[in-house]
Protein backbone atom coordinates (compact mmCIF):
# COMPACT_ATOMS: atom_id res chain seq x y z
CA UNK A 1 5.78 15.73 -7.78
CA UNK A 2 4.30 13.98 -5.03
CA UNK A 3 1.19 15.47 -5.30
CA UNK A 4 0.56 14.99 -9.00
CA UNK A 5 1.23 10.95 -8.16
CA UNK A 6 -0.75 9.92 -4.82
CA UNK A 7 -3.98 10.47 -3.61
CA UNK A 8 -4.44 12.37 -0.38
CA UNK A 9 -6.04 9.34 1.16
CA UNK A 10 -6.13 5.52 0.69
CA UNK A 11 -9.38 4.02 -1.31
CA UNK A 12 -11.83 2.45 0.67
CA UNK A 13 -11.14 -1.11 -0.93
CA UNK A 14 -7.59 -0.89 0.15
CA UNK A 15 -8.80 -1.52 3.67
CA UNK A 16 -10.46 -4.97 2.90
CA UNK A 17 -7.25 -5.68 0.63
CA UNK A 18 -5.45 -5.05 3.76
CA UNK A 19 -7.41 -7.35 5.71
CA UNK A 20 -7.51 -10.16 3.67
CA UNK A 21 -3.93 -10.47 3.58
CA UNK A 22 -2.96 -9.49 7.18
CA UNK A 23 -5.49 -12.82 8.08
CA UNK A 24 -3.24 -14.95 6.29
CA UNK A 25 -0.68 -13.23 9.11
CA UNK A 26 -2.88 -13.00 12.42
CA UNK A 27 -5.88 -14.40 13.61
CA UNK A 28 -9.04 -12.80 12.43
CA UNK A 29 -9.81 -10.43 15.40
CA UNK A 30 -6.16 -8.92 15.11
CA UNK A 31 -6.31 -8.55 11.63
CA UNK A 32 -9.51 -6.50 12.25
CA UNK A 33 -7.90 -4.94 14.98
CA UNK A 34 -5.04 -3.69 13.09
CA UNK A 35 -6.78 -2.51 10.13
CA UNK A 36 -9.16 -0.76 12.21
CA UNK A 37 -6.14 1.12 13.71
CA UNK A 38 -4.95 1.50 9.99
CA UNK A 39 -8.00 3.56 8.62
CA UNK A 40 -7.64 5.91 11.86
CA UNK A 41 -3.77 6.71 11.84
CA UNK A 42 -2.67 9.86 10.24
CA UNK A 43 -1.01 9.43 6.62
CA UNK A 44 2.85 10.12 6.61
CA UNK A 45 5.13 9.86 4.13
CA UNK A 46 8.25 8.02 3.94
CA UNK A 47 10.90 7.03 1.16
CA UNK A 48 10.32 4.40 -1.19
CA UNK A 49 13.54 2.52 -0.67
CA UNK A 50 13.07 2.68 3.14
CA UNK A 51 9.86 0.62 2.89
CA UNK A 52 11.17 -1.95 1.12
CA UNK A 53 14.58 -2.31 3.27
CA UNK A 54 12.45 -2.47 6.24
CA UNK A 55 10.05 -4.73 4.57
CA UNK A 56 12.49 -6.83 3.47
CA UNK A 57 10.61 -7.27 0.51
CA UNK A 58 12.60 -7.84 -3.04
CA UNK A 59 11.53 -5.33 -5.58
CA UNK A 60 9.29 -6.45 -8.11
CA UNK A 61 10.84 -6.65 -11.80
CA UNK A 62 10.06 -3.40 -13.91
CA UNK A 63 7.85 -6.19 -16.13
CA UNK A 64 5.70 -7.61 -13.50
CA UNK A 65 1.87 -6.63 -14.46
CA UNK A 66 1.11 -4.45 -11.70
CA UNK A 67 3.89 -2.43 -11.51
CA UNK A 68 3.69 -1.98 -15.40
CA UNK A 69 0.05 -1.13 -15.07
CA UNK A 70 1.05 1.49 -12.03
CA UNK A 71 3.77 2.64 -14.14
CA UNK A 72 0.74 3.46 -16.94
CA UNK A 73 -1.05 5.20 -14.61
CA UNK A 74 1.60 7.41 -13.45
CA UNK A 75 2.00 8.64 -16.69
CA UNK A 76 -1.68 9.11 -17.71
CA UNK A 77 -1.49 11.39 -14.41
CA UNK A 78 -3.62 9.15 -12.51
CA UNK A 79 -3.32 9.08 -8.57
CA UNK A 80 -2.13 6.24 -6.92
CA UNK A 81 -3.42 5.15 -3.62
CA UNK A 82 -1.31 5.54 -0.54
CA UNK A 83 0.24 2.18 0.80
CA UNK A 84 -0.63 0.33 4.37
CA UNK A 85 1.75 -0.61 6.42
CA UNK A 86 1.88 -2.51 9.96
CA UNK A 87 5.00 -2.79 12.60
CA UNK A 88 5.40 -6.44 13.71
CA UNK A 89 9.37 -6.49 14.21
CA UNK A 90 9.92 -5.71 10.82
CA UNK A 91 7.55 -4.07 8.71
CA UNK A 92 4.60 -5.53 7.06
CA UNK A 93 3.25 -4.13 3.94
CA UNK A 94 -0.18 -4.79 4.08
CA UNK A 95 -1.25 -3.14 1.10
CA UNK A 96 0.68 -1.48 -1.57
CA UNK A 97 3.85 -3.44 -2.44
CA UNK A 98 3.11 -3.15 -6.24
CA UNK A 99 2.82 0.19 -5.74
CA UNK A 100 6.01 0.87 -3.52
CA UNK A 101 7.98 -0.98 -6.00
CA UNK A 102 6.79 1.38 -9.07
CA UNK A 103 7.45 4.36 -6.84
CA UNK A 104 11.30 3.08 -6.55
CA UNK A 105 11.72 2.74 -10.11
CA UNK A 106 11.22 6.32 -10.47
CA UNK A 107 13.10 7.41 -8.25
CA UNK A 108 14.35 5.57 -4.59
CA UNK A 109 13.95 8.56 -2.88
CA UNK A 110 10.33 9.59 -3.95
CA UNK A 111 8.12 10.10 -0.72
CA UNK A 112 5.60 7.62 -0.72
CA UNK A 113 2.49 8.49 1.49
CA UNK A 114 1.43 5.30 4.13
CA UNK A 115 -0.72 4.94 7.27
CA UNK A 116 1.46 2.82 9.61
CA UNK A 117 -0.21 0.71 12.68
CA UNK A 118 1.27 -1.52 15.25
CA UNK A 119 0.80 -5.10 15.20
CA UNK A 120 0.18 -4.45 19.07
């Protein structure tokens, strides 16, 4: 199932997605920094629920846009883009929240695929 729901790598505009939010975070150079180590790590996968524990993110409603519009594309069969995450004490998620959050709807033990970076 995994497979027929995420793309094998992230899209390029998730990188500049990442960045723009991770500057709101860091200072500029260390936002580059850490995005920069983001489009070079190795994807791995790693269960939806986890993220969002370690995030300590809540999880989106069912009926907030974006996850409705994720949920859509699931079932059209259309890929989703892996999520980016960063280790600062507890984890960041850079890019992807919407989509972490429609992952654990369908199941809170679906894989979800992520490049993970270090803050330092």
């Amino acid at each position: 199932m995994n497979k027929k729901i995420w793309l094998a790598e992230p899209e390029q505009h998730d990188f500049p997605a990442a960045l723009d939010y991770l500057e709101l975070l860091f200072p500029v150079s260390i936002a580059a920094e850490i995005v920069n180590r983001l489009e070079k790590s190795k994807t791995v996968n790693k269960k939806a629920k986890d993220i969002l524990r370690a995030s300590e993110l809540p999880l989106l409603p069912r009926d907030n846009i974006h996850v409705k519009e994720n949920m859509q594309k699931v079932k059209k069969g259309k890929k989703l883009s892996p999520v980016l995450l960063v280790r600062d004490g507890k984890l960041i998620i850079a890019d992807g929240y919407h989509r972490v959050c429609t992952i654990y709807y369908l199941s809170e033990d679906l894989e979800v695929p992520c490049r993970i970076a270090d803050k330092d």
